[in-house]
PDB file of N, CA and C in Angstrom:
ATOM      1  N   UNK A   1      51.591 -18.860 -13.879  1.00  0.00           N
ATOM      2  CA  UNK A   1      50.439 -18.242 -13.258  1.00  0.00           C
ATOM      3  C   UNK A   1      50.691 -18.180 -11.754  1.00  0.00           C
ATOM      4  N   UNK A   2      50.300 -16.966 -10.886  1.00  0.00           N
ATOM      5  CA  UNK A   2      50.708 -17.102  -9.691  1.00  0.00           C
ATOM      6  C   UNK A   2      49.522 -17.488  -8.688  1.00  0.00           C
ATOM      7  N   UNK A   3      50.129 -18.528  -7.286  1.00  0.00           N
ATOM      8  CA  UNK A   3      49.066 -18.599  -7.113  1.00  0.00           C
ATOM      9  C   UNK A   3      47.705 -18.617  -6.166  1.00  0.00           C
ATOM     10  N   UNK A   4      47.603 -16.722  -6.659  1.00  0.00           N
ATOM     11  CA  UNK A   4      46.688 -16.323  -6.331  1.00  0.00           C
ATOM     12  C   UNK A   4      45.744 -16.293  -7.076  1.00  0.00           C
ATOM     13  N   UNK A   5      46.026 -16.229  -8.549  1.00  0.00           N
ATOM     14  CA  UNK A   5      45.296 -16.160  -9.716  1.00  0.00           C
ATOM     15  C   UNK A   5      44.899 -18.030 -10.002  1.00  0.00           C
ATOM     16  N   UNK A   6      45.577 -18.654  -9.502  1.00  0.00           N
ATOM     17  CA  UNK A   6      45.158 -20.084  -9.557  1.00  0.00           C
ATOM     18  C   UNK A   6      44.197 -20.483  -8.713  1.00  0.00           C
ATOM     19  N   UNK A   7      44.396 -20.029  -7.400  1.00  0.00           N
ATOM     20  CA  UNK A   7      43.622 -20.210  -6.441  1.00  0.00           C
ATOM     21  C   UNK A   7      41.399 -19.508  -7.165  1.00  0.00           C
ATOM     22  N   UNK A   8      41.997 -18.400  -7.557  1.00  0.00           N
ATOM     23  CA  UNK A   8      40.739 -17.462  -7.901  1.00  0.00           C
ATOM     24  C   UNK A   8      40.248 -18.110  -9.080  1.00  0.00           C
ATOM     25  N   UNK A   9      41.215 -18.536 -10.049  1.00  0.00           N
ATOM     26  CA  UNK A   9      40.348 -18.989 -10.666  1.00  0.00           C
ATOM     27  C   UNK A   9      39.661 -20.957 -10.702  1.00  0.00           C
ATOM     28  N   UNK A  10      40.246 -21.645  -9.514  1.00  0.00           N
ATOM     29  CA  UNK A  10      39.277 -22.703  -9.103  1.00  0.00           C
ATOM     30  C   UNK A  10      38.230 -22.315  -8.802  1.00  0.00           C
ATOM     31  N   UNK A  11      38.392 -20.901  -7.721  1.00  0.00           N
ATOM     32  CA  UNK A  11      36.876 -20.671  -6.569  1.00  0.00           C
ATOM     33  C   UNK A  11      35.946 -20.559  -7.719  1.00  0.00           C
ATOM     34  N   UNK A  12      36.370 -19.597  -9.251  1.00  0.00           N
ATOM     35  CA  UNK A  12      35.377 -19.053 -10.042  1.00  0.00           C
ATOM     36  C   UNK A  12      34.864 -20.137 -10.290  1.00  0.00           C
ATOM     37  N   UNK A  13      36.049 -21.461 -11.018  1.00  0.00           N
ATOM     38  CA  UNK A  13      35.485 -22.623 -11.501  1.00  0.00           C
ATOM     39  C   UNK A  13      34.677 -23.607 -10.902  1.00  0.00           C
ATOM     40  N   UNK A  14      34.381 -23.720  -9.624  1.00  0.00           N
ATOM     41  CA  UNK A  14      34.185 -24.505  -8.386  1.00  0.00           C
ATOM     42  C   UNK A  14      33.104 -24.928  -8.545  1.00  0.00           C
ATOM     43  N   UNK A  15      32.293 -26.287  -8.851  1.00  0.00           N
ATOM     44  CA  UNK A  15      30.972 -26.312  -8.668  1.00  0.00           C
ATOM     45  C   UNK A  15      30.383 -26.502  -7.442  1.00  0.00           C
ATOM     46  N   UNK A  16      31.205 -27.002  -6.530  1.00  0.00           N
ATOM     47  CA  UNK A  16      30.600 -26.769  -4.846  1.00  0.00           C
ATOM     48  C   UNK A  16      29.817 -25.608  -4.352  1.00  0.00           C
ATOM     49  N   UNK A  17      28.854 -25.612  -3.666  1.00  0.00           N
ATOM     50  CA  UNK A  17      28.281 -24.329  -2.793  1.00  0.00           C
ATOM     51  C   UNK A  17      29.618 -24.012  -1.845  1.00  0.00           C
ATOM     52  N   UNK A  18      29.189 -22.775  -1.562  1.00  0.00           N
ATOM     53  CA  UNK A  18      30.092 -22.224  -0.498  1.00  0.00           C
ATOM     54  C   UNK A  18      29.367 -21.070   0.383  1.00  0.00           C
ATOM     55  N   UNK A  19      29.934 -20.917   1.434  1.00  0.00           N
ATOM     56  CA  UNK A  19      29.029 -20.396   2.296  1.00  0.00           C
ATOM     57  C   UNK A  19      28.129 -19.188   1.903  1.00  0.00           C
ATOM     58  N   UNK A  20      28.888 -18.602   1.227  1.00  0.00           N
ATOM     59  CA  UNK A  20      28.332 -17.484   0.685  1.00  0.00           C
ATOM     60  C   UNK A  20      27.415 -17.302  -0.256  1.00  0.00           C
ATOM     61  N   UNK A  21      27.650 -18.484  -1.048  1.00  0.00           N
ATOM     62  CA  UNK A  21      26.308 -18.568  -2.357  1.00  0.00           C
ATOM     63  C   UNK A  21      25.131 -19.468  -1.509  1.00  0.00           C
ATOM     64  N   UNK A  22      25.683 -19.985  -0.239  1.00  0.00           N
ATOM     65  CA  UNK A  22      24.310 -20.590   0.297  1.00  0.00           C
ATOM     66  C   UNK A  22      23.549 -19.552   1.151  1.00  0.00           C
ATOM     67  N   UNK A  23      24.026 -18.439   1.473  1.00  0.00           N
ATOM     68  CA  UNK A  23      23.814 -17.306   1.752  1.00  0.00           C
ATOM     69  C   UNK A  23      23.005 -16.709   0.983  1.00  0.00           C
ATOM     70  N   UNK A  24      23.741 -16.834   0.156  1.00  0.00           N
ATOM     71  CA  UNK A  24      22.750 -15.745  -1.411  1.00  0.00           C
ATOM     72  C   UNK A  24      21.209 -16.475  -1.811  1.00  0.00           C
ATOM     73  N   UNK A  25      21.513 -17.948  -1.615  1.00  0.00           N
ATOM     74  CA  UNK A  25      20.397 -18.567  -1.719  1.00  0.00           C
ATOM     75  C   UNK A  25      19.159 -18.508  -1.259  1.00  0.00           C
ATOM     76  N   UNK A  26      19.902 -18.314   0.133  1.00  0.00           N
ATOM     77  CA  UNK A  26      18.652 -18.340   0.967  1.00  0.00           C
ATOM     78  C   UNK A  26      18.284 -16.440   1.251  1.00  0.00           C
ATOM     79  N   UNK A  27      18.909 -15.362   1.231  1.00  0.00           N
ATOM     80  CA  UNK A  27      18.250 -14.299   1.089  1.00  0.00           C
ATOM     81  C   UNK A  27      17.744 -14.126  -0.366  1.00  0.00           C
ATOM     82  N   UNK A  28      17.780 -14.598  -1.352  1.00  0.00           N
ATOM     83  CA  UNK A  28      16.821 -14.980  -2.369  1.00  0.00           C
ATOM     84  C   UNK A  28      15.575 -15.699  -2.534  1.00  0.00           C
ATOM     85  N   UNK A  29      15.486 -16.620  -1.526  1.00  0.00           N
ATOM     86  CA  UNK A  29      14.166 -17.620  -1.060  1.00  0.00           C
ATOM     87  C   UNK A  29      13.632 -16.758  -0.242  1.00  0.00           C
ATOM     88  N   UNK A  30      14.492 -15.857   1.021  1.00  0.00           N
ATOM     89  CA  UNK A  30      13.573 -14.927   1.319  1.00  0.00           C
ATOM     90  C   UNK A  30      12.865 -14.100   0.879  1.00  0.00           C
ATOM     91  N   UNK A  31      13.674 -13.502  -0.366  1.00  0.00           N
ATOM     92  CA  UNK A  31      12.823 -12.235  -0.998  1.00  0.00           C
ATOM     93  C   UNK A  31      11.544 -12.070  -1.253  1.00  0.00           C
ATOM     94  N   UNK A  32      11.869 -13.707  -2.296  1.00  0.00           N
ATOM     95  CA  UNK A  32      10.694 -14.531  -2.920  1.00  0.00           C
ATOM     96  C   UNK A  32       9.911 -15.030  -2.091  1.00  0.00           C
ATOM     97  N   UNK A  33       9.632 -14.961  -0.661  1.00  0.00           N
ATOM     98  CA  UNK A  33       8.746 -15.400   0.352  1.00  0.00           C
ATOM     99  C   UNK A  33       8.221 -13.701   0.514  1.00  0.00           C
ATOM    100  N   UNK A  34       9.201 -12.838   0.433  1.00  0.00           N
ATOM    101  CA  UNK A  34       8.421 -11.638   1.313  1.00  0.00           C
ATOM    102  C   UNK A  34       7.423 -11.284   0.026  1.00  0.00           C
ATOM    103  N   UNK A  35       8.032 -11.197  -1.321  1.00  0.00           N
ATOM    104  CA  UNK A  35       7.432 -10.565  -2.354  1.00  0.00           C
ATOM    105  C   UNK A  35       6.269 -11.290  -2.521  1.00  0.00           C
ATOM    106  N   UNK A  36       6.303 -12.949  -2.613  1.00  0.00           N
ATOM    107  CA  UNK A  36       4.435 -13.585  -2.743  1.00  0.00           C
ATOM    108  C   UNK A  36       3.855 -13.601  -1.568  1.00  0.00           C
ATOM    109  N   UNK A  37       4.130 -13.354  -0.473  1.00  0.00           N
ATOM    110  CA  UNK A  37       3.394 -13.771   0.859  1.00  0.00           C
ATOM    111  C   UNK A  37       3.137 -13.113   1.459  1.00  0.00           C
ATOM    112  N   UNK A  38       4.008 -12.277   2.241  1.00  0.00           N
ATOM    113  CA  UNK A  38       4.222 -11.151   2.858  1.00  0.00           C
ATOM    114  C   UNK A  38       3.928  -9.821   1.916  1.00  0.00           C
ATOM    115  N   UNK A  39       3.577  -9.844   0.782  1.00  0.00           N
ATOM    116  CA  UNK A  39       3.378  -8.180   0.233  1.00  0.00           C
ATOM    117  C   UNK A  39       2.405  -7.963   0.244  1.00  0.00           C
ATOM    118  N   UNK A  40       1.698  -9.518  -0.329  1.00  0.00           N
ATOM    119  CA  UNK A  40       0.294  -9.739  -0.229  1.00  0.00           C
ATOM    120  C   UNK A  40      -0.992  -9.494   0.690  1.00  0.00           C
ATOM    121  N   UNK A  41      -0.494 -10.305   1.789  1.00  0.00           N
ATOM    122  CA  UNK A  41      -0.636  -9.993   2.928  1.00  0.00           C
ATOM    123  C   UNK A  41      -0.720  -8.653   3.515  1.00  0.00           C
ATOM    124  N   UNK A  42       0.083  -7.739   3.322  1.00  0.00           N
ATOM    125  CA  UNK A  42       0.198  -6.383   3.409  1.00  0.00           C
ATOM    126  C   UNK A  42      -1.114  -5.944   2.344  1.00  0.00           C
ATOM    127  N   UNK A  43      -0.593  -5.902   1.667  1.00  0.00           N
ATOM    128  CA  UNK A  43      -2.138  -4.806   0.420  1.00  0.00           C
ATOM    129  C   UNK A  43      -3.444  -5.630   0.556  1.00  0.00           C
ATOM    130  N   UNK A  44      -3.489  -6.499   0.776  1.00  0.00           N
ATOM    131  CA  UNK A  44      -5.139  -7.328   1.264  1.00  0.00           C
ATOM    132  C   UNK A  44      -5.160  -6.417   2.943  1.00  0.00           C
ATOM    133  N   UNK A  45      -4.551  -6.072   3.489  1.00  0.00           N
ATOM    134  CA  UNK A  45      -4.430  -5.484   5.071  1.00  0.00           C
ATOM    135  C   UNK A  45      -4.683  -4.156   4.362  1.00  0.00           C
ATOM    136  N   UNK A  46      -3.642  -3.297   3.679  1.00  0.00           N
ATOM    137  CA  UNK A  46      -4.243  -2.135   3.318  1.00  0.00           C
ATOM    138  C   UNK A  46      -5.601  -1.973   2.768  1.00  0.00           C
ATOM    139  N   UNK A  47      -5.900  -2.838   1.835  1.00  0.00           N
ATOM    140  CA  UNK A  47      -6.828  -2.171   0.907  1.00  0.00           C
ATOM    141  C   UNK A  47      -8.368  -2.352   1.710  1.00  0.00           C
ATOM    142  N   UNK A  48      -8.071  -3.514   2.902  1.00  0.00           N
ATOM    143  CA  UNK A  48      -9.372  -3.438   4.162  1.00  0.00           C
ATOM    144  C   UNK A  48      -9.453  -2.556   4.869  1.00  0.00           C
ATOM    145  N   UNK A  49      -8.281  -2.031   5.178  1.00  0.00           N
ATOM    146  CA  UNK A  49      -8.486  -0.531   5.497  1.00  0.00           C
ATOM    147  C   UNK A  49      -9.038   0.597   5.298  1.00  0.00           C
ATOM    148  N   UNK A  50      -8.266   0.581   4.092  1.00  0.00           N
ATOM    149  CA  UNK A  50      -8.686   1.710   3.082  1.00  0.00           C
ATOM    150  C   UNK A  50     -10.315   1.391   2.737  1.00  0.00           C
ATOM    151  N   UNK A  51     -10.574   0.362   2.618  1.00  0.00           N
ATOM    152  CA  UNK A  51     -11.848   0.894   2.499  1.00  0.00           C
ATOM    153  C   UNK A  51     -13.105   0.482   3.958  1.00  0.00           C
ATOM    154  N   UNK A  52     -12.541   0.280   4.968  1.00  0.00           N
ATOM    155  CA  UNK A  52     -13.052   0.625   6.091  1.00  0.00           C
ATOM    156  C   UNK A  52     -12.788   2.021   6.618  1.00  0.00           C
ATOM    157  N   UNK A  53     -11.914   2.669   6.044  1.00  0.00           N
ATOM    158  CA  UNK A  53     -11.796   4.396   6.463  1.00  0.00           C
ATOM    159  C   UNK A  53     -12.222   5.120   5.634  1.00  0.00           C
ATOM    160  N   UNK A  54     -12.428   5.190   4.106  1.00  0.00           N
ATOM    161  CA  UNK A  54     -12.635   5.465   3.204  1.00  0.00           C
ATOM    162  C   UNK A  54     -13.993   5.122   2.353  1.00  0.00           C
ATOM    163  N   UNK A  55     -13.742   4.545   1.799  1.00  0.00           N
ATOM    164  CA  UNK A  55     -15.052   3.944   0.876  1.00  0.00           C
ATOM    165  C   UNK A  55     -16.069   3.483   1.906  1.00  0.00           C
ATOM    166  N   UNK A  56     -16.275   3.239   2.721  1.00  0.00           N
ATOM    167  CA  UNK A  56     -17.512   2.559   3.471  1.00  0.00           C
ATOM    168  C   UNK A  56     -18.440   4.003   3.777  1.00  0.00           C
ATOM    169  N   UNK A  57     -17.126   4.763   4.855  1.00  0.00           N
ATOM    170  CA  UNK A  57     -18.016   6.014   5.213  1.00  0.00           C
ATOM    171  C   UNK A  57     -18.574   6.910   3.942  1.00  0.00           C
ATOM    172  N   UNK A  58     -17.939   6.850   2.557  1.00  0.00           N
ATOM    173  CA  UNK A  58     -18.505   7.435   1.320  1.00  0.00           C
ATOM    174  C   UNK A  58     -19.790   7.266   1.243  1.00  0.00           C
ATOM    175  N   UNK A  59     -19.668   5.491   1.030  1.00  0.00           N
ATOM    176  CA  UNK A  59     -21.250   5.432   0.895  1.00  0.00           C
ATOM    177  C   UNK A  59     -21.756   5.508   1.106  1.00  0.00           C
ATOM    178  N   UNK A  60     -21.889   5.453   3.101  1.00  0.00           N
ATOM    179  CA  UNK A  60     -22.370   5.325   3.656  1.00  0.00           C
ATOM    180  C   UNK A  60     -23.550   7.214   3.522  1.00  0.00           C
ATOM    181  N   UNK A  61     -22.454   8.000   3.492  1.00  0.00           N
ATOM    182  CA  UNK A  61     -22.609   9.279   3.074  1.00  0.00           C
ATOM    183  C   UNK A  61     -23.747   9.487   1.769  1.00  0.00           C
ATOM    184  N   UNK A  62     -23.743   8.839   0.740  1.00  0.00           N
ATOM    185  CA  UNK A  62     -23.961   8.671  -0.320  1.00  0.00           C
ATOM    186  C   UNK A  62     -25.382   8.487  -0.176  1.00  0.00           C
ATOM    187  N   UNK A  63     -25.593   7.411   0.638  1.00  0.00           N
ATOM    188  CA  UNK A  63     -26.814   6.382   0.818  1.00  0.00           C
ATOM    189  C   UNK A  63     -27.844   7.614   1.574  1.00  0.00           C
ATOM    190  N   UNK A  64     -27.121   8.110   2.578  1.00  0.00           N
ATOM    191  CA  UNK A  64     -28.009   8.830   3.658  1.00  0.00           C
ATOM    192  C   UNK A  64     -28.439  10.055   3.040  1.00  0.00           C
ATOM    193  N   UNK A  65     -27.120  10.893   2.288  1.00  0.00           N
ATOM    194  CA  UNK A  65     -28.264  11.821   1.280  1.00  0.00           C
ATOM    195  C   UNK A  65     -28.908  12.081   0.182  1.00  0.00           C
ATOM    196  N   UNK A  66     -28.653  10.609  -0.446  1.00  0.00           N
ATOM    197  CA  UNK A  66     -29.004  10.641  -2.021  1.00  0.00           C
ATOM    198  C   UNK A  66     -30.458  10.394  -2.129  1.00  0.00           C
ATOM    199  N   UNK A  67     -30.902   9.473  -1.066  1.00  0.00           N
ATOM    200  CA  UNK A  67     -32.373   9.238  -0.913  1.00  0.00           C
ATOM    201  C   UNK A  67     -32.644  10.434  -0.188  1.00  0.00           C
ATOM    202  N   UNK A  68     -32.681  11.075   1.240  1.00  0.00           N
ATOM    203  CA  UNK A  68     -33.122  12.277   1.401  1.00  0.00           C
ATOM    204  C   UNK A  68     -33.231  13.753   0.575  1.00  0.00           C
ATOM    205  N   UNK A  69     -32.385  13.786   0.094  1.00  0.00           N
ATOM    206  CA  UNK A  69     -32.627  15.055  -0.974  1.00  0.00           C
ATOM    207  C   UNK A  69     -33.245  14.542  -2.208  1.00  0.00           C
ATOM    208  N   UNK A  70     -33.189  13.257  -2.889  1.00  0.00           N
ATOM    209  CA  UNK A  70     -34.332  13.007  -4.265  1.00  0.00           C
ATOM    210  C   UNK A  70     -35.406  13.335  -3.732  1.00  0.00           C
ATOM    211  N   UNK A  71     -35.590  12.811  -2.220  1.00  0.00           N
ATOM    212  CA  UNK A  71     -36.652  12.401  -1.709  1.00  0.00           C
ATOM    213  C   UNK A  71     -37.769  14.076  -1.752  1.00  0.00           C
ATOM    214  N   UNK A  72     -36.768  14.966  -1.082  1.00  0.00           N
ATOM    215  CA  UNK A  72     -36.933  15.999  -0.666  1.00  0.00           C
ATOM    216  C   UNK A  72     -37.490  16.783  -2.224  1.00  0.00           C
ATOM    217  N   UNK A  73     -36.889  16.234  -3.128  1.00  0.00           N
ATOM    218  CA  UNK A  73     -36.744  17.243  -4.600  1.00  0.00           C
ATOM    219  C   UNK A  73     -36.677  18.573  -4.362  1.00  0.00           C
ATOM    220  N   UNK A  74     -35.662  18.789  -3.332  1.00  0.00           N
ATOM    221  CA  UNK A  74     -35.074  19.743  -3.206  1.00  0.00           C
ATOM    222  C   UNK A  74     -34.081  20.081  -4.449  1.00  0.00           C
ATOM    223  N   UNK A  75     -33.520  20.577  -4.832  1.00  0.00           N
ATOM    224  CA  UNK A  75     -32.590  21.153  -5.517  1.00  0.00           C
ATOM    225  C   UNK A  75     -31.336  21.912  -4.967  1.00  0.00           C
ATOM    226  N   UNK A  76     -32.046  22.863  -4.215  1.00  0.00           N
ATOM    227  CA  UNK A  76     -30.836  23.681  -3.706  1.00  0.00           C
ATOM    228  C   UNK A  76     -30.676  22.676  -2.448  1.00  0.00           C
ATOM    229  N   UNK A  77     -31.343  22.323  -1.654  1.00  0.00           N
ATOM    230  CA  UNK A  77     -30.939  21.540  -0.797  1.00  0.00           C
ATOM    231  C   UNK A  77     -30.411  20.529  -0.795  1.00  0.00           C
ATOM    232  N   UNK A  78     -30.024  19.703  -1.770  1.00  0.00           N
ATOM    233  CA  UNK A  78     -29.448  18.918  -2.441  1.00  0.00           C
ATOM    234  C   UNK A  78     -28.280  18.951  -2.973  1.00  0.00           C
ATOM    235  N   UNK A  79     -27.934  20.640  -3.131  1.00  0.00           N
ATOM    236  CA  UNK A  79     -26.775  20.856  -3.640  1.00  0.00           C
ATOM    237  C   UNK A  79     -25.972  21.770  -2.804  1.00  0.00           C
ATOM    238  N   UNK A  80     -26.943  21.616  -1.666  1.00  0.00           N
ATOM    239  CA  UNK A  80     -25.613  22.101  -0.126  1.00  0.00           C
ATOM    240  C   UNK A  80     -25.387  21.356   0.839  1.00  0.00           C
ATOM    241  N   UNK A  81     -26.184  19.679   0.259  1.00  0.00           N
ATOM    242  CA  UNK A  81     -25.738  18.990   1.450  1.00  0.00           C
ATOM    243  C   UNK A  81     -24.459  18.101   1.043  1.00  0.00           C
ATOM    244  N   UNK A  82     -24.187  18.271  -0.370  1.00  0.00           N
ATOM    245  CA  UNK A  82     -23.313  18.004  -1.495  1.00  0.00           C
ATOM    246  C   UNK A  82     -21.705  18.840  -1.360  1.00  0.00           C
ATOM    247  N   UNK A  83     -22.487  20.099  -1.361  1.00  0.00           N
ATOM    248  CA  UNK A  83     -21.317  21.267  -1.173  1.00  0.00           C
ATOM    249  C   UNK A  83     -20.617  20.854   0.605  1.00  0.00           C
ATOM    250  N   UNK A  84     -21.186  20.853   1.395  1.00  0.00           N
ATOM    251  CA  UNK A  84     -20.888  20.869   2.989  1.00  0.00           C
ATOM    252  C   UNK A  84     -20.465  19.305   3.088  1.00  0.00           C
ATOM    253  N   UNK A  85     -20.902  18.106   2.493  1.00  0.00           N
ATOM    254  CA  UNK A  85     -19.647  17.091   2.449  1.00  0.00           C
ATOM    255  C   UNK A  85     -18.735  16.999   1.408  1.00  0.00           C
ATOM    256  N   UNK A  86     -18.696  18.280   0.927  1.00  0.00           N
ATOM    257  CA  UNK A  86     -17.297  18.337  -0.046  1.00  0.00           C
ATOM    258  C   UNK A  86     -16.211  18.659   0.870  1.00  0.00           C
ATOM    259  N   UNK A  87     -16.857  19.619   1.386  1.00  0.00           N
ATOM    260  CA  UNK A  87     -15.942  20.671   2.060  1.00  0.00           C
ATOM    261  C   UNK A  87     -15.567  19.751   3.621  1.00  0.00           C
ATOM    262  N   UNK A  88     -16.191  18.921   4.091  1.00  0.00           N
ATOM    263  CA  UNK A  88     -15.662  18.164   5.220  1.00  0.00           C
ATOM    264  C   UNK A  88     -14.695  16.878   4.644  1.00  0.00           C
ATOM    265  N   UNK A  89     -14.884  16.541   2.997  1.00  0.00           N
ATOM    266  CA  UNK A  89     -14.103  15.328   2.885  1.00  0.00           C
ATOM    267  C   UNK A  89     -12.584  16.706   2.361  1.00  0.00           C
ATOM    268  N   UNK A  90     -12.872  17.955   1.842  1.00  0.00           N
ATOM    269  CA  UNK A  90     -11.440  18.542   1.556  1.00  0.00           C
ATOM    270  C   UNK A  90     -11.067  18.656   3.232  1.00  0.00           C
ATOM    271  N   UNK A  91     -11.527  19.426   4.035  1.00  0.00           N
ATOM    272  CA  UNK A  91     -10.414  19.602   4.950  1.00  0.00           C
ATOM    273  C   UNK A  91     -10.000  17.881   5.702  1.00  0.00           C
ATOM    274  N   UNK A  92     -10.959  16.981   5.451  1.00  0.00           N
ATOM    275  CA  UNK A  92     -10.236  15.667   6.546  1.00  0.00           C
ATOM    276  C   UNK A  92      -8.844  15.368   5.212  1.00  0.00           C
ATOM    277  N   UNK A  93      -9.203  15.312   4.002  1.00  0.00           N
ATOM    278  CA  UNK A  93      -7.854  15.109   3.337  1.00  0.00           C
ATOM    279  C   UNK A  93      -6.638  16.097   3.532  1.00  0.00           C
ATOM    280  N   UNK A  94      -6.817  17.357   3.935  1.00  0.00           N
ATOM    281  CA  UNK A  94      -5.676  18.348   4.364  1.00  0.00           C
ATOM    282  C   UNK A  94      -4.974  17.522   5.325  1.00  0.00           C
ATOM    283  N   UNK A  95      -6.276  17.551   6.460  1.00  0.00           N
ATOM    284  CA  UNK A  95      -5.595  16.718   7.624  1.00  0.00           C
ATOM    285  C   UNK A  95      -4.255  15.935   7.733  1.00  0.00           C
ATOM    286  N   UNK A  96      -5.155  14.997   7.167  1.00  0.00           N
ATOM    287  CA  UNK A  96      -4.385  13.809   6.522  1.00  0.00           C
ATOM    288  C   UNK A  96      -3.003  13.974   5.648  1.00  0.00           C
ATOM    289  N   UNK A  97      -3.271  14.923   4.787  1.00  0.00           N
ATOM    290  CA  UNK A  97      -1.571  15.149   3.926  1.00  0.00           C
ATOM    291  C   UNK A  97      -0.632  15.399   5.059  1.00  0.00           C
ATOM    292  N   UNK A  98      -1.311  16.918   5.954  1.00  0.00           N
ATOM    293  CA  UNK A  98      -0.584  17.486   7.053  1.00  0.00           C
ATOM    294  C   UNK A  98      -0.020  16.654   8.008  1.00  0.00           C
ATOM    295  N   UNK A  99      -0.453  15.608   8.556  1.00  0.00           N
ATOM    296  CA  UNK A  99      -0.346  14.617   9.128  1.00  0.00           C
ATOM    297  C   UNK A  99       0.901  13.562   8.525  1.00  0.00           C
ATOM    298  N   UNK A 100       0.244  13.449   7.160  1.00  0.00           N
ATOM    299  CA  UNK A 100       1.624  12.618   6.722  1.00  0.00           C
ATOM    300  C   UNK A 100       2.885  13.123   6.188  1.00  0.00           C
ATOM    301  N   UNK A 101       2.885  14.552   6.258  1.00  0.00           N
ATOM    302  CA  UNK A 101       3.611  15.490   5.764  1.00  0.00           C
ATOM    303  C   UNK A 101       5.155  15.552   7.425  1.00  0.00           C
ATOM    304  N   UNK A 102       4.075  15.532   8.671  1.00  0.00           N
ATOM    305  CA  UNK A 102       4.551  15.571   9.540  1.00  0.00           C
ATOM    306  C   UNK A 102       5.281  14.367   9.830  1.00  0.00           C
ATOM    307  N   UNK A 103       4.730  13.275   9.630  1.00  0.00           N
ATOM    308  CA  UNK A 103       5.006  11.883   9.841  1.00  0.00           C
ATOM    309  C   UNK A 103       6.394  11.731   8.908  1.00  0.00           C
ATOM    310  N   UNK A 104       7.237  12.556   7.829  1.00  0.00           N
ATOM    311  CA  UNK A 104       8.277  12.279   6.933  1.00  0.00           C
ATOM    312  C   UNK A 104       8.936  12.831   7.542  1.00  0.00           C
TER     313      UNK A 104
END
């Protein structure tokens, strides 16, 4: 056996760490720190977002004309104050694609 092939196959056999598997170790402990801690952290941050930009102003929307137009028993008026925040939540979502469209 020559020996290079002797040499390679101690390293395979080797139960010692070596720099490199203590390497591997520890960007593996990292991962496993970013993936439970750090991701977390992130989507609890997004999803306060998201619904401080999003869902809050909905309801908020929701609240202000759902009682004024029952109130009103309007009908048609009810169903253009419906239509006119459709049409302001489609174009802020254009915005927004356009925006992130630009941002790639």
């Amino acid at each position: 056996m020559s020996t290079e092939r002797h040499l390679l196959n101690d390293l395979i056999k080797s139960k010692t760490d070596t720099t490199g598997s203590e390497v591997l170790r520890e960007i593996e402990a990292n991962d496993k720190y970013i993936k439970d801690v750090q991701l977390k952290k992130l989507k609890d941050l997004h999803d306060r977002q998201f619904k401080e930009r999003c869902v809050s102003p909905l309801i908020r929307l929701y609240e202000k004309y759902n009682t004024s137009a029952l109130n009103d028993g309007d009908l048609q008026n009810w169903a253009e104050l419906i239509d006119r925040d459709m049409r302001i939540l489609e174009g802020t979502i254009k915005i927004l694609r356009e925006e992130l469209d630009e941002g790639q």
